[in-house]
Protein backbone atom coordinates (compact mmCIF):
# COMPACT_ATOMS: atom_id res chain seq x y z
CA UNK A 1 0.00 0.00 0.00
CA UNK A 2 1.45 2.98 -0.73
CA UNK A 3 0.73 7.21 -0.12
CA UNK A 4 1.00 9.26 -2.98
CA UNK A 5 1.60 13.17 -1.84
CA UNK A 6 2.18 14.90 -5.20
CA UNK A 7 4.75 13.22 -7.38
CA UNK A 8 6.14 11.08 -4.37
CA UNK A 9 4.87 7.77 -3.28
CA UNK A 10 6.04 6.20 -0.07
CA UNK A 11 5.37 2.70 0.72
CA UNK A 12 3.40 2.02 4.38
CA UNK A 13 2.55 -2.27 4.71
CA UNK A 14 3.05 -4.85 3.86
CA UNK A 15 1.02 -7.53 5.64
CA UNK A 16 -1.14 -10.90 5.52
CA UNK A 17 -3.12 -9.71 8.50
CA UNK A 18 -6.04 -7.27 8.84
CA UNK A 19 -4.29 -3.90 9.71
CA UNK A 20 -5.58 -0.99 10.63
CA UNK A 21 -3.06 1.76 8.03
CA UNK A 22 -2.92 5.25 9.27
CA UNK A 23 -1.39 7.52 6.33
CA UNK A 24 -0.65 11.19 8.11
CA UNK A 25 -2.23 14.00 6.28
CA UNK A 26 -1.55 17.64 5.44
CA UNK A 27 -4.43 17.93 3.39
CA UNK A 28 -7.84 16.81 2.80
CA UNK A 29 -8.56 18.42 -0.11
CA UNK A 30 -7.14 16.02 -2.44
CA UNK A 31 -5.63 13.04 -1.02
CA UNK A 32 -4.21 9.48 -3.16
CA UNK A 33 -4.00 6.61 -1.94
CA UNK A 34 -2.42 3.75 -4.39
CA UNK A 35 -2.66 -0.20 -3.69
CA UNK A 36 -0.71 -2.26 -5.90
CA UNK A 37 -1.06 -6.02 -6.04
CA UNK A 38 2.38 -6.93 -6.73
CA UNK A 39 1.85 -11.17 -6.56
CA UNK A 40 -0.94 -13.43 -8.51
CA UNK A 41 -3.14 -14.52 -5.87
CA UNK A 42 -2.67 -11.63 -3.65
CA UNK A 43 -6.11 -9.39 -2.40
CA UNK A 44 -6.92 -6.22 -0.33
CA UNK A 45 -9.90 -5.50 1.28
CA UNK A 46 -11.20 -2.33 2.49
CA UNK A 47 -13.33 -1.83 4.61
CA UNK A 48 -13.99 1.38 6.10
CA UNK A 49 -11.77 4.94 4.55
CA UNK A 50 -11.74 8.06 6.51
CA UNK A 51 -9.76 11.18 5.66
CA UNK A 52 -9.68 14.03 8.11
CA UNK A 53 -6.78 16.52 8.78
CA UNK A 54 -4.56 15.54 11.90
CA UNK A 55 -2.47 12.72 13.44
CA UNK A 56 -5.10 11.27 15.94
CA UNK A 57 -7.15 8.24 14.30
CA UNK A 58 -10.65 8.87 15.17
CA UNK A 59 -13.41 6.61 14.85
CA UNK A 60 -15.66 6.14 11.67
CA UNK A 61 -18.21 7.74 11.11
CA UNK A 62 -20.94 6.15 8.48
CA UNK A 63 -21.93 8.34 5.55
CA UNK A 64 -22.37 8.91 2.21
CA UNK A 65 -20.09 11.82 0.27
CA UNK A 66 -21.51 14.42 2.42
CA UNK A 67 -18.90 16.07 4.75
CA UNK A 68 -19.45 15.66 8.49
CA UNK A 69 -17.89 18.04 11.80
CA UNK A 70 -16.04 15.30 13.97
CA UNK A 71 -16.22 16.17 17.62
CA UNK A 72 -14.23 14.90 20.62
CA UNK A 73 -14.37 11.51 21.53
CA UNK A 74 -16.04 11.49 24.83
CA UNK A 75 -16.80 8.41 27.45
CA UNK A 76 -18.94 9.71 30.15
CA UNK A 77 -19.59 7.60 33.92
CA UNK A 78 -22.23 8.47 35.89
CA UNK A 79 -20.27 10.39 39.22
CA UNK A 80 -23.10 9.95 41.71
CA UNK A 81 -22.53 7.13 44.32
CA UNK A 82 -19.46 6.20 42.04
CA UNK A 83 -17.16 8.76 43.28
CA UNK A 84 -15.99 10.78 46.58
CA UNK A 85 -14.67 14.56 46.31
CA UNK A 86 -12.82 13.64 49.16
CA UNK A 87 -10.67 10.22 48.55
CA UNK A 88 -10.31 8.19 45.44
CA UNK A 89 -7.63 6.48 43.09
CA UNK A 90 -8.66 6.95 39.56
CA UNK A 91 -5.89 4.24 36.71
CA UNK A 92 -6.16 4.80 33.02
CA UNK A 93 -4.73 3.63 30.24
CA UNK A 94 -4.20 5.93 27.30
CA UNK A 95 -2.81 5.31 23.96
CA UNK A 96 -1.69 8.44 22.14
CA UNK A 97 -0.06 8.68 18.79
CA UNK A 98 1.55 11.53 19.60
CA UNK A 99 1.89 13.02 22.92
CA UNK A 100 2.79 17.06 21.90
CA UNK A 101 -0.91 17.38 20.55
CA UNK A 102 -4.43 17.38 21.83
CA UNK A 103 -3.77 16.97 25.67
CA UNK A 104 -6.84 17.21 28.03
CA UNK A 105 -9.24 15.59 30.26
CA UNK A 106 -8.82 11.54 30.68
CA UNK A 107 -11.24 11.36 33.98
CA UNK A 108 -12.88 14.38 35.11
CA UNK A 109 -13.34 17.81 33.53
CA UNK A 110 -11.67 20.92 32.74
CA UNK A 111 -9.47 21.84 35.61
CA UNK A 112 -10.31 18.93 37.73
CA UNK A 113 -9.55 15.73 37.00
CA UNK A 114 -6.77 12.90 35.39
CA UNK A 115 -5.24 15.14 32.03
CA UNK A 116 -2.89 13.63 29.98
CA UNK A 117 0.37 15.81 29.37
CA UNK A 118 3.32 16.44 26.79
CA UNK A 119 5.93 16.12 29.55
CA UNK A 120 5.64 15.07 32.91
CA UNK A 121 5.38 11.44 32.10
CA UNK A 122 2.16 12.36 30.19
CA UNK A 123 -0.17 12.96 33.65
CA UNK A 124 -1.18 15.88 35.68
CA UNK A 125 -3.82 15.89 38.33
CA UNK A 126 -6.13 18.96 38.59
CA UNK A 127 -8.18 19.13 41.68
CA UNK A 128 -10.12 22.76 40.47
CA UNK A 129 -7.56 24.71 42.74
CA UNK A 130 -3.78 22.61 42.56
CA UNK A 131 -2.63 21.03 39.79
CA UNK A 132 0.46 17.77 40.58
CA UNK A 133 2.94 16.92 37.54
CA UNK A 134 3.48 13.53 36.87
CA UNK A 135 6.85 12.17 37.89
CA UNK A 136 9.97 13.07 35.59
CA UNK A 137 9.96 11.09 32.57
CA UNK A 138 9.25 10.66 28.73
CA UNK A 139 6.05 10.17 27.04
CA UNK A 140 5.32 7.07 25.49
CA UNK A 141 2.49 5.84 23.17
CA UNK A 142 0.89 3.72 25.55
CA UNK A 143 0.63 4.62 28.85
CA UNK A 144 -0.65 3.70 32.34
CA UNK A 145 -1.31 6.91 34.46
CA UNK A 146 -3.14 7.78 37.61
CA UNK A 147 -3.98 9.83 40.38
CA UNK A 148 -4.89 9.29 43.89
CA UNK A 149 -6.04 11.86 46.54
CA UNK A 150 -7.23 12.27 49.98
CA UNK A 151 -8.08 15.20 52.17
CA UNK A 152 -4.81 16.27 52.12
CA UNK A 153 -2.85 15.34 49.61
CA UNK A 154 -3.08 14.93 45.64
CA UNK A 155 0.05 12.70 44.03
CA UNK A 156 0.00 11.46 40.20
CA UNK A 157 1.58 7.94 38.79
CA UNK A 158 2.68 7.34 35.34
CA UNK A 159 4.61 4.31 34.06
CA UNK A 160 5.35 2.40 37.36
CA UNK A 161 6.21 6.06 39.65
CA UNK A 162 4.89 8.13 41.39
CA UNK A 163 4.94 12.26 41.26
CA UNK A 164 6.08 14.32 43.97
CA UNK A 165 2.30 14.90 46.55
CA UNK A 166 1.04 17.86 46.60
């Protein structure tokens, strides 16, 4: 499978396994993409094509040729009688194709809550008045971060440490 960008066309798989192939875009307005069956006996099946500008795969949405606004992915957990203001642990897992772009809210909202970051392990904890960094480390593309707080004391956790309490 290849991406042609102009007169260049780069190569991206090769595989005999359903992949999901995410070709990085500076453009939507006229994008190529070229599959060339190179063996006898060799087939390609697509099923689903999405172009959008960005870096972040997103998920499908079904239409026809009509253009559609994408909006923020969003889970949402119904709060009352799940959580306490007062102590709590809150572990995520986040996957991120790249970690400069798009940071915000994993668990909470604006201000308060679990936010992934572009440096400080890729966690800070925002409690609406203090916000923790995440210990010192790099970023990675999967990555297990946390928080825990009590009445006192707010402290994040990213890949196997802890941040400095505050």
């Amino acid at each position: 499978m290849a991406e042609q960008i102009g007169l260049i066309s780069q190569a991206l798989i090769n595989s005999s396994t359903f992949t999901l192939v995410k070709i990085e875009n500076t453009s939507v307005l006229n994008p190529q993409v070229g599959i060339k069956i190179a063996t006898s006996g060799d087939a390609v099946i697509v099923d689903y094509v999405s172009n959008h500008l960005g870096t972040e795969i997103a998920s499908p949405i079904l239409t026809t040729n009509a253009a559609v606004t994408v909006n923020a992915e969003t889970l949402t957990y119904q709060l009352s009688g799940n959580f306490s203001d007062t102590a709590g642990t809150i572990i995520a897992t986040v996957e991120r194709g790249n970690w400069a772009n798009n940071n915000g809210v994993v668990v909470g909202k604006a201000g308060s809550g679990l936010s992934t970051s572009a440096s400080n392990s890729g966690v800070q904890a925002l409690d609406g008045t203090n916000t923790v960094n995440g210990p010192a480390g790099s970023t990675a593309t999967r990555r297990k971060i946390g928080m825990k707080w009590s009445g006192s004391a707010m402290k994040t956790f990213a890949g196997g440490n802890f941040g400095t309490a505050g």
